[in-house]
N, C-alpha and C. Protein backbone atom coordinates (compact mmCIF):
# COMPACT_ATOMS: atom_id res chain seq x y z
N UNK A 1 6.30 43.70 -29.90
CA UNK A 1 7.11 44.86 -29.59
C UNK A 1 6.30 46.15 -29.70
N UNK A 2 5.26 46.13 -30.05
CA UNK A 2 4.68 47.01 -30.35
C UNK A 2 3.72 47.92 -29.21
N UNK A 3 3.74 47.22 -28.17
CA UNK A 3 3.35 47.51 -26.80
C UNK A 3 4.27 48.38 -26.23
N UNK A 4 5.55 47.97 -26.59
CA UNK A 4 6.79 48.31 -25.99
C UNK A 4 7.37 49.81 -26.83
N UNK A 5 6.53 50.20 -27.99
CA UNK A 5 7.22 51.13 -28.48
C UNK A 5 6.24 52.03 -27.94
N UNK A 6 4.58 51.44 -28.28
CA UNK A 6 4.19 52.76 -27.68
C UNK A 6 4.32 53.24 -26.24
N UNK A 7 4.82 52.55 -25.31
CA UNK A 7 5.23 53.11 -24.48
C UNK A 7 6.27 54.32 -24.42
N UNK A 8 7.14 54.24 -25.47
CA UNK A 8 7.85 55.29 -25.34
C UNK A 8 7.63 56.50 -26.15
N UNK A 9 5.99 56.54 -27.01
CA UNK A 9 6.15 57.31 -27.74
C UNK A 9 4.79 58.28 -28.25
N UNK A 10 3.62 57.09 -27.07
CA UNK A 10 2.62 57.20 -26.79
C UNK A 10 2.26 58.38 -25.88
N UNK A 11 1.23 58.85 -26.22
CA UNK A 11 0.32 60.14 -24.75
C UNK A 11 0.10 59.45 -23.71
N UNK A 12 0.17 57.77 -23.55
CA UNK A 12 -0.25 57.43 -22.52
C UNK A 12 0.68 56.93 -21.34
N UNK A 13 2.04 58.17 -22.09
CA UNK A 13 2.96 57.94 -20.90
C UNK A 13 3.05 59.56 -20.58
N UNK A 14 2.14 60.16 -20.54
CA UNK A 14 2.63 61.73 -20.27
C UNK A 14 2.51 61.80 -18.96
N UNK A 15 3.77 62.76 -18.96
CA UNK A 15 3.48 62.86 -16.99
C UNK A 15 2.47 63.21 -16.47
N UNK A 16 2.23 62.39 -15.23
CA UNK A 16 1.08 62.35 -14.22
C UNK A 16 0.98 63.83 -13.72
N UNK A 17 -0.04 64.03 -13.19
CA UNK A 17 -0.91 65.15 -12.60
C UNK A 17 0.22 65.29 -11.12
N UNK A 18 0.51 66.29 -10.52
CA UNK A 18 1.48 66.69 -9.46
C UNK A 18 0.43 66.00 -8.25
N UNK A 19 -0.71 66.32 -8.19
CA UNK A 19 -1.49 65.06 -7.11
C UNK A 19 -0.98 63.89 -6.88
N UNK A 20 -1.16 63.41 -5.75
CA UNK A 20 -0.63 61.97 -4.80
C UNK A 20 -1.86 61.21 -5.54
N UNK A 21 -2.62 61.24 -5.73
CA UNK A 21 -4.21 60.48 -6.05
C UNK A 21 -4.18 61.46 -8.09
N UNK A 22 -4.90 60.54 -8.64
CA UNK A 22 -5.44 60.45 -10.03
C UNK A 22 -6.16 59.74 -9.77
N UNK A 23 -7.97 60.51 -10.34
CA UNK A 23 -9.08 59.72 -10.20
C UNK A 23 -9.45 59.29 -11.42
N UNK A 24 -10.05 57.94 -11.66
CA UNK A 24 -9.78 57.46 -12.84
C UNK A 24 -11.68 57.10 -12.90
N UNK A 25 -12.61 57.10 -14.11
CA UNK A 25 -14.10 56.88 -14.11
C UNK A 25 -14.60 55.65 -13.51
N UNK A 26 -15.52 55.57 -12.86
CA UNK A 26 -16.33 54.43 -11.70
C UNK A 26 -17.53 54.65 -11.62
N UNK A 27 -18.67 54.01 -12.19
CA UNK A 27 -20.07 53.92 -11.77
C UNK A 27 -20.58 53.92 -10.33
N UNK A 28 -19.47 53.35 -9.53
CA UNK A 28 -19.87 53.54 -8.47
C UNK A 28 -19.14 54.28 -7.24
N UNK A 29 -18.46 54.93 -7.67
CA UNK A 29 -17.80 55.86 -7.09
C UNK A 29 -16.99 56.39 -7.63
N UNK A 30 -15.65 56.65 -7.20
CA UNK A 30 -14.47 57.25 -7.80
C UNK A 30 -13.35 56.59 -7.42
N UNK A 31 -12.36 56.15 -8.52
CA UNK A 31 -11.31 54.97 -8.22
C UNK A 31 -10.00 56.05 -8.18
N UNK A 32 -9.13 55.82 -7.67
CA UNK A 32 -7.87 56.67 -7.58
C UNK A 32 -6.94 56.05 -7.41
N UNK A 33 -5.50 56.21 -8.22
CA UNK A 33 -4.37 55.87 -8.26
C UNK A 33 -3.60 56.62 -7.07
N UNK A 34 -2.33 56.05 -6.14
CA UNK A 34 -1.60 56.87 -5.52
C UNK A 34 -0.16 56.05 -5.50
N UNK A 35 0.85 57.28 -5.57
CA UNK A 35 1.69 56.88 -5.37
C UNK A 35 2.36 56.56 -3.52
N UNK A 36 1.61 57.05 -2.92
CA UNK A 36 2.24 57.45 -1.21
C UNK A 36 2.19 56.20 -0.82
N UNK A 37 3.43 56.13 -0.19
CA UNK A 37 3.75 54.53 0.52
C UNK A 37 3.41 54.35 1.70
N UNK A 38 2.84 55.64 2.23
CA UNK A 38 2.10 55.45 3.83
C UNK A 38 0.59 54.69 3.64
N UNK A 39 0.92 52.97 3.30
CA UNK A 39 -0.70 52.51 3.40
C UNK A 39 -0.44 51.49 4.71
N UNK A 40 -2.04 51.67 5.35
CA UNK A 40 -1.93 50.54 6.42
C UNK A 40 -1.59 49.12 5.85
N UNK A 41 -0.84 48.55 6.39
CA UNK A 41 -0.52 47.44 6.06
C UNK A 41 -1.08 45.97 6.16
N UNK A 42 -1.87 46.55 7.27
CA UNK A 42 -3.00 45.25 7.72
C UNK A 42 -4.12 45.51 6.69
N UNK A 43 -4.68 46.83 6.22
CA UNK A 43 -5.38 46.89 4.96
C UNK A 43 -5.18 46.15 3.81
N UNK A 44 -3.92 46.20 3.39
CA UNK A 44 -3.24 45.83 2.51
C UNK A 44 -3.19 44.26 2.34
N UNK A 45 -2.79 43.49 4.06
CA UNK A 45 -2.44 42.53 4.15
C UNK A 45 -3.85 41.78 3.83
N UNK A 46 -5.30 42.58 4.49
CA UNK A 46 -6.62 42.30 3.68
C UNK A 46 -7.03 42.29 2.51
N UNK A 47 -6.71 42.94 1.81
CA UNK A 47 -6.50 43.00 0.29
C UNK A 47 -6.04 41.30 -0.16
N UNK A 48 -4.87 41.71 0.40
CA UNK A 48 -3.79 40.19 -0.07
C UNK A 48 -5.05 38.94 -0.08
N UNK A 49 -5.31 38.92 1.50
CA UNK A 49 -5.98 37.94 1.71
C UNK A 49 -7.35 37.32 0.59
N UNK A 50 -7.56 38.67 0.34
CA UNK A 50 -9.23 38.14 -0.71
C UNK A 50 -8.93 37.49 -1.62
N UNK A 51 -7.69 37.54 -2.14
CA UNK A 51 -7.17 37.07 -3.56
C UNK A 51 -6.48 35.83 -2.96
N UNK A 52 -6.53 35.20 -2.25
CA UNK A 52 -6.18 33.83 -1.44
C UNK A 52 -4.56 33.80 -1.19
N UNK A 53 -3.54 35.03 -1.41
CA UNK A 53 -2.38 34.98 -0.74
C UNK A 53 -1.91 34.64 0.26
N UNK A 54 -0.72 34.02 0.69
CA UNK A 54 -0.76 33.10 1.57
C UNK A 54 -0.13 34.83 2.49
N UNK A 55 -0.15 34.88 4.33
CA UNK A 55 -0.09 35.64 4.82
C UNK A 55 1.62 35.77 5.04
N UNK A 56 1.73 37.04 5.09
CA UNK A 56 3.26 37.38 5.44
C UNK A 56 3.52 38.16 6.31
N UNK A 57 4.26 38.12 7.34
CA UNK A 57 4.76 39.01 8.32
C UNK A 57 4.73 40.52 7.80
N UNK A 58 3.78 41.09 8.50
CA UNK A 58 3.70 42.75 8.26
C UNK A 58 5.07 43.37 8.55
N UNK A 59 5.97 43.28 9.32
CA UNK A 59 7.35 43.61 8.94
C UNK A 59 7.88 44.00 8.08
N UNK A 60 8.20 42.41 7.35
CA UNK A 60 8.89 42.37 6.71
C UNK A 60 8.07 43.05 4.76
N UNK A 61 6.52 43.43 5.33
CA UNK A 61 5.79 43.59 4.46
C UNK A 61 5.69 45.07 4.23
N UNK A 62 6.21 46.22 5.40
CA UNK A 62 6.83 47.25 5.57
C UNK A 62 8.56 46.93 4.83
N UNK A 63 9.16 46.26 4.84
CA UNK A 63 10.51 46.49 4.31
C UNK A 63 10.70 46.26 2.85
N UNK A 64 9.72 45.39 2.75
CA UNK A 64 9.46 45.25 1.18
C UNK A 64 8.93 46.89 0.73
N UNK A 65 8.26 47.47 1.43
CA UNK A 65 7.69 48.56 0.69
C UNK A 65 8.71 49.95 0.59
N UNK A 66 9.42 49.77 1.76
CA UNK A 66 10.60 50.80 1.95
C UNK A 66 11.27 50.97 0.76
N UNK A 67 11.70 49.64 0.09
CA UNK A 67 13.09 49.25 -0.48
C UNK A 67 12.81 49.18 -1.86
N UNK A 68 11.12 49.20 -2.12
CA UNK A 68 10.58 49.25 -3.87
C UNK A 68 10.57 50.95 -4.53
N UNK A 69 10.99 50.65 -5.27
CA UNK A 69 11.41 51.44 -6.32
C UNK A 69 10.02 52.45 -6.89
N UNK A 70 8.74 51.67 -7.13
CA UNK A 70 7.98 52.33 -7.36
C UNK A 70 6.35 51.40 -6.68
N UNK A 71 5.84 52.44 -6.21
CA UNK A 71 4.48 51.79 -5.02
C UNK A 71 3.37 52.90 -5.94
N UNK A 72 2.34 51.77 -5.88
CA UNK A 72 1.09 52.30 -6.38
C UNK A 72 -0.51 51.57 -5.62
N UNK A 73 -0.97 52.86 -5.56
CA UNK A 73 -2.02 51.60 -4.91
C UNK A 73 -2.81 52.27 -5.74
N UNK A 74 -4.58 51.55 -5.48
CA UNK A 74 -5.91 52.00 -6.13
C UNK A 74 -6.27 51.94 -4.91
N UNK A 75 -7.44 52.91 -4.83
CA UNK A 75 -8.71 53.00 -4.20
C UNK A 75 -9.74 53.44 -4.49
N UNK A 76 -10.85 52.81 -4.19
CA UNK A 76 -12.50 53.23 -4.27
C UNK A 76 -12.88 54.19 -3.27
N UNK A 77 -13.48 55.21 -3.45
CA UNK A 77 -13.69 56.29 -2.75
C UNK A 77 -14.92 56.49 -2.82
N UNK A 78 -16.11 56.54 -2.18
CA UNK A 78 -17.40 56.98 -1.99
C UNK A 78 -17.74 57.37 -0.62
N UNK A 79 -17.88 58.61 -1.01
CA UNK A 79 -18.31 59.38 -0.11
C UNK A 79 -16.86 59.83 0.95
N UNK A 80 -17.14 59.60 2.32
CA UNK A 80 -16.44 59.70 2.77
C UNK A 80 -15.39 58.41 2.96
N UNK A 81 -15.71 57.25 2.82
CA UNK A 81 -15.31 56.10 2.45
C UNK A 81 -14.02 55.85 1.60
N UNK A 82 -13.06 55.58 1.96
CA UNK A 82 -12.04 54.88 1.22
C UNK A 82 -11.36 53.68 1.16
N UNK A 83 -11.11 52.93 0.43
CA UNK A 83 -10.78 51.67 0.65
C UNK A 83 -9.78 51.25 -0.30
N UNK A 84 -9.33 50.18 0.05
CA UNK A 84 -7.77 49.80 -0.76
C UNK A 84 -8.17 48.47 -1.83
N UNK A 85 -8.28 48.95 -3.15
CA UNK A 85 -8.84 47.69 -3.95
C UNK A 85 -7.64 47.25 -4.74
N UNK A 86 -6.77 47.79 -4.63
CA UNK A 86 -5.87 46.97 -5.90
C UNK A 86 -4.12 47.92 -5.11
N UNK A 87 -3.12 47.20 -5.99
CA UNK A 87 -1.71 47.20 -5.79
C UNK A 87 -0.86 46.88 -6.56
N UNK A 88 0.35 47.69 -6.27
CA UNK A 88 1.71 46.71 -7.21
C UNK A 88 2.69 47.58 -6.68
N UNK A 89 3.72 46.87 -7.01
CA UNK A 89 5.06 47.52 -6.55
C UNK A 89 6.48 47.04 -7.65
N UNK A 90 7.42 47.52 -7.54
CA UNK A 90 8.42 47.12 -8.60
C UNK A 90 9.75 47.41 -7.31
N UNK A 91 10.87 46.81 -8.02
CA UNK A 91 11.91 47.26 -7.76
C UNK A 91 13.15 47.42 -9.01
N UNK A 92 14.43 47.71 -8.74
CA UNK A 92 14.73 48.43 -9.88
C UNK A 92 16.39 48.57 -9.57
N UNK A 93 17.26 48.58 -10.38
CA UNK A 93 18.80 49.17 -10.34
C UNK A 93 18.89 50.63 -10.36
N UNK A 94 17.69 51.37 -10.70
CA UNK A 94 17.59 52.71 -10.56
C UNK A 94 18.66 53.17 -11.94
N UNK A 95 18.41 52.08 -13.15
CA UNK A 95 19.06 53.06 -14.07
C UNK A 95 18.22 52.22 -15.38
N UNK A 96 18.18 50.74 -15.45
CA UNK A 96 18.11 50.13 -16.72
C UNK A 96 16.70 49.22 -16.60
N UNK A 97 16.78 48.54 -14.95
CA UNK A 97 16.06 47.44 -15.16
C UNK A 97 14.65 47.55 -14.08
N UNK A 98 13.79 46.95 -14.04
CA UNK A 98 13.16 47.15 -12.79
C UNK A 98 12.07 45.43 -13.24
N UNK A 99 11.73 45.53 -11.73
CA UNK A 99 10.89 43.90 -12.10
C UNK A 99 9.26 44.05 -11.23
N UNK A 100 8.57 43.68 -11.41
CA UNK A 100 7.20 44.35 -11.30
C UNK A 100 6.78 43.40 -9.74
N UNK A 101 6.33 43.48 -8.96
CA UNK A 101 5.66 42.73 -7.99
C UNK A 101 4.42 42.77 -7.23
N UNK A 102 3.88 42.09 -6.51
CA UNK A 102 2.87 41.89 -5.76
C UNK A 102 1.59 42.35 -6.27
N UNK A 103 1.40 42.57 -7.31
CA UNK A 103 0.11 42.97 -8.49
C UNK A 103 -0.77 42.32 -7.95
N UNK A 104 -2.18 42.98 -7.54
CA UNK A 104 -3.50 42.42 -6.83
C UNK A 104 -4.72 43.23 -6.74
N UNK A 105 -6.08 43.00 -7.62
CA UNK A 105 -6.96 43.57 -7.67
C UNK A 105 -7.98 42.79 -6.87
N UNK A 106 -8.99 43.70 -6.15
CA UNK A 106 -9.63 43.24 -4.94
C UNK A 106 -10.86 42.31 -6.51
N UNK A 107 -10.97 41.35 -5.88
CA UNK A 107 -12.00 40.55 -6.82
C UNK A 107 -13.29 40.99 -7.15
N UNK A 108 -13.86 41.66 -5.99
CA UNK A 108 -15.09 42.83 -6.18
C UNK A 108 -14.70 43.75 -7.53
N UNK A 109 -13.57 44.02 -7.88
CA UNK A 109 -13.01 45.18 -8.96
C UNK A 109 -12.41 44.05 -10.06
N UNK A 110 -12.05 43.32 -9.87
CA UNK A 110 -11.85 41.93 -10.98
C UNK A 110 -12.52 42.56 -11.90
N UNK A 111 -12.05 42.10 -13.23
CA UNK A 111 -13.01 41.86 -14.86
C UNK A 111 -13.53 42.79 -15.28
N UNK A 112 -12.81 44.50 -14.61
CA UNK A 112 -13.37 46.11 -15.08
C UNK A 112 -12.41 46.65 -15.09
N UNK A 113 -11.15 45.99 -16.17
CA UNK A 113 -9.88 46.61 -16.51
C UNK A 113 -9.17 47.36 -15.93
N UNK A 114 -9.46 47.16 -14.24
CA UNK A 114 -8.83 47.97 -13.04
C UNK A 114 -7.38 47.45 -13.05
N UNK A 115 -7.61 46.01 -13.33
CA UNK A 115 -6.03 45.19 -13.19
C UNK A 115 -5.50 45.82 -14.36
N UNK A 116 -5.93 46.34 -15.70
CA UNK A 116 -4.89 46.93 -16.60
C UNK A 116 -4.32 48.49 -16.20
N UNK A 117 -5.39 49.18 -15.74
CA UNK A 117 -4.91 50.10 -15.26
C UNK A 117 -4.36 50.75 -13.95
N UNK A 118 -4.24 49.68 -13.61
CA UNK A 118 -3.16 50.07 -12.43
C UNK A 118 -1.54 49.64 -12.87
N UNK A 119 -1.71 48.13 -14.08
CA UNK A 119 -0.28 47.81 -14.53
C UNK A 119 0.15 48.92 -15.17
N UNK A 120 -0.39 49.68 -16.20
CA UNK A 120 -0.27 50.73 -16.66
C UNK A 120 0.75 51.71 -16.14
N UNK A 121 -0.23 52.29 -14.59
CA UNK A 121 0.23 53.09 -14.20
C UNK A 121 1.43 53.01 -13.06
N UNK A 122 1.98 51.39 -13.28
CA UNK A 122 3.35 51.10 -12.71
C UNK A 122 4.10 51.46 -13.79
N UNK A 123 4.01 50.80 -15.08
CA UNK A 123 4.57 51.09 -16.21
C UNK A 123 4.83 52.60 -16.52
N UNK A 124 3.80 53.43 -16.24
CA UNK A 124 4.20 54.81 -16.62
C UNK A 124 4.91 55.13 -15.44
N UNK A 125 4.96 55.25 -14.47
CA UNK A 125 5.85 55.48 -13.46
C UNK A 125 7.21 55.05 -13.81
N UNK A 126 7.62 53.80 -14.26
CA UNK A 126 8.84 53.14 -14.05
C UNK A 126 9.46 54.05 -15.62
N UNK A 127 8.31 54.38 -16.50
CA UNK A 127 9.11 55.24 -18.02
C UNK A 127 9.22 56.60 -17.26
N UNK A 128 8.63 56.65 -16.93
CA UNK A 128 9.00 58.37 -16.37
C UNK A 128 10.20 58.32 -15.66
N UNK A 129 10.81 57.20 -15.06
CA UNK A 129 12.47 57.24 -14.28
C UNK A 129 13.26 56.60 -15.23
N UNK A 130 12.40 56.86 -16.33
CA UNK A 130 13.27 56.31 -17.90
C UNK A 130 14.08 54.75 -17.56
N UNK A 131 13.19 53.86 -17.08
CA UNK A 131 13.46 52.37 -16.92
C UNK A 131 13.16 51.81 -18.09
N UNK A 132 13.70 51.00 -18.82
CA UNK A 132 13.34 50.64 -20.34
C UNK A 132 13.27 49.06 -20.28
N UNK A 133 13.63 48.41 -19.08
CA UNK A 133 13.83 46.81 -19.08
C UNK A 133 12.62 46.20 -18.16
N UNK A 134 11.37 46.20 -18.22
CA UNK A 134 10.89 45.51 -17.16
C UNK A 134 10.56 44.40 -17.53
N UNK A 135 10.16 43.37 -16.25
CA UNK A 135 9.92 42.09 -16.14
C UNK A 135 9.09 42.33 -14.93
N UNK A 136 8.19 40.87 -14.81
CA UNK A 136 7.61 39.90 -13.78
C UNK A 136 7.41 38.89 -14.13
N UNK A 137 7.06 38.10 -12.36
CA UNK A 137 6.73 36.69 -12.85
C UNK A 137 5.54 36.57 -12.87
N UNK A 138 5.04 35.53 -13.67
CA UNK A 138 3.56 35.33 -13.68
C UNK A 138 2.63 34.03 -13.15
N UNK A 139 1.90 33.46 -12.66
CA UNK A 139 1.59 32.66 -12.57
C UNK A 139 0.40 32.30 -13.60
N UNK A 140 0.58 30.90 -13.82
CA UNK A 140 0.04 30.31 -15.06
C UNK A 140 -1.40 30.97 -15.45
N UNK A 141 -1.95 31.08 -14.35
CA UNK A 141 -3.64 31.70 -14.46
C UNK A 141 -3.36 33.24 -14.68
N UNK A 142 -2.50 33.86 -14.77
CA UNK A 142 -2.82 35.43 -15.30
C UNK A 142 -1.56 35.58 -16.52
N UNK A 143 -1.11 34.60 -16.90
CA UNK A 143 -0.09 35.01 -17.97
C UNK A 143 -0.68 35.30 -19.05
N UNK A 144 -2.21 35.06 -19.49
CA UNK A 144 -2.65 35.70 -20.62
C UNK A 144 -3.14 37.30 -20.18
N UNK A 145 -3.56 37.98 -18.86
CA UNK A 145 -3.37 39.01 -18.91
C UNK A 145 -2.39 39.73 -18.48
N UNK A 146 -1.15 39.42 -18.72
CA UNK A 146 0.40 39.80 -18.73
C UNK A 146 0.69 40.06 -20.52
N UNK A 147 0.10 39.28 -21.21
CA UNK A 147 0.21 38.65 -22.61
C UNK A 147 -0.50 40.01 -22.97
N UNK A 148 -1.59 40.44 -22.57
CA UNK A 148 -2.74 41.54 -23.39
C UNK A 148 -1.66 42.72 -23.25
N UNK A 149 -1.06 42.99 -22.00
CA UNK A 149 -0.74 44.13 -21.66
C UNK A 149 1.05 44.66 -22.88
N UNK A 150 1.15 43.04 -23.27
CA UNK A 150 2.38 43.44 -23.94
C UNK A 150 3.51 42.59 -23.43
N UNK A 151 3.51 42.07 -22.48
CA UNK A 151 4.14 40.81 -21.67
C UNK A 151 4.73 39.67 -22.32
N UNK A 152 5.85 39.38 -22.77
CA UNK A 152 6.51 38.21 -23.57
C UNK A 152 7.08 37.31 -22.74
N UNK A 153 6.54 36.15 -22.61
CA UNK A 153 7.90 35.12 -22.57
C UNK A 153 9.06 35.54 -22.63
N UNK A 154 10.31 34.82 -21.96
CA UNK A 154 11.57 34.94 -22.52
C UNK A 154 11.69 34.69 -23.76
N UNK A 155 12.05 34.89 -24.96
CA UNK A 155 12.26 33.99 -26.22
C UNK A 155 13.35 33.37 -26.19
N UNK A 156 13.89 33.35 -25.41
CA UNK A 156 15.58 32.52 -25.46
C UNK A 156 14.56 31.43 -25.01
N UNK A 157 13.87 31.38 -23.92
CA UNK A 157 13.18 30.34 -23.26
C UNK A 157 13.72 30.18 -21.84
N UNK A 158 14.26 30.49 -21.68
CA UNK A 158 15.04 31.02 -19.89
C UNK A 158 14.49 30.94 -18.89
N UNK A 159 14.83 30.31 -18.70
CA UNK A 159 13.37 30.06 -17.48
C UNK A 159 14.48 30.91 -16.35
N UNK A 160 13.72 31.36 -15.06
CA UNK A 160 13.89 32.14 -14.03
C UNK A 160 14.27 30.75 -13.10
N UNK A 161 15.57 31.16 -12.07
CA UNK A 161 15.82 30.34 -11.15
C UNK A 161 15.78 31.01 -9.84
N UNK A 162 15.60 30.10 -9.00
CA UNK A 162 14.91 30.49 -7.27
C UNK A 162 16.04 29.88 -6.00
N UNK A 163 16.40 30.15 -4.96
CA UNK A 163 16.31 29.66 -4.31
C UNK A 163 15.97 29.95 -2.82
N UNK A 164 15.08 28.61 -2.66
CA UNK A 164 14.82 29.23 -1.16
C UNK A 164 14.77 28.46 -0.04
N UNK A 165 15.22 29.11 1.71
CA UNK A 165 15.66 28.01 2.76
C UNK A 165 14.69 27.08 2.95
């Protein structure tokens, strides 16, 4: 729980800079957070791909983005160069709960705590609309870095139910 308090009580939820982009330190360039939901989608859908996601109708990959609650991307910036290395998105009741999704760091940026700080900066987004309930799902290979970030199991043991056509 202790992840969970400093979130609410911590500096490292102070509101963000009025900028669309926060540049965050990079040896090899300059990494930046944004909130703007205008990203190409076929970029994006490249992104997906490196991390071996299976492909989804850009559509419906636009309606997913319309309808989320809070959109964040990363990018590497050098020079004139910009590029889309990492993502996440949430959605939300817009009062209590929100649930985290599509979390993806380009593997080139893998294993340089880019994946914590972009969860982060979903997390501070979703406290700043004073959301106090989040969740995601995890798959077995990243539930220990779900676990670092503060991430519990259900303790009831609850497992999540699905259905699909």
């Amino acid at each position: 729980m202790g992840f969970w308090k400093s979130l609410f009580s911590n500096s490292a939820v102070e509101p963000a800079k009025k900028t669309r982009l926060r540049p965050v330190a990079n040896q090899n360039g300059q990494i930046f957070f944004s909130t703007d939901r205008d990203i190409d989608l076929y970029e994006l859908e490249e992104l997906c791909d490196s991390v071996g996601w299976s492909r989804r109708p850009v559509r419906k990959v636009r309606i997913a983005l319309q309808h989320s609650f809070v959109v964040i991307s990363m990018w590497e910036q050098r020079g004139g160069f910009r590029r889309l290395i990492g993502f996440a998105r949430a959605t939300s009741d817009h009062a209590f709960n929100a649930t985290i999704w599509d979390v993806v760091v380009h593997p080139d940026f893998q294993g340089k705590g880019l994946g914590k700080a972009l969860m982060l900066e979903v997390i501070k987004e979703l406290r700043r609309a004073d959301i106090s309930n989040i969740s995601l799902f995890a798959d077995a290979h990243v539930v220990n870095f779900y676990s670092q970030l503060g991430f519990n199991p259900d303790p009831e043991g609850i497992k999540g139910m699905f259905w699909y056509p």
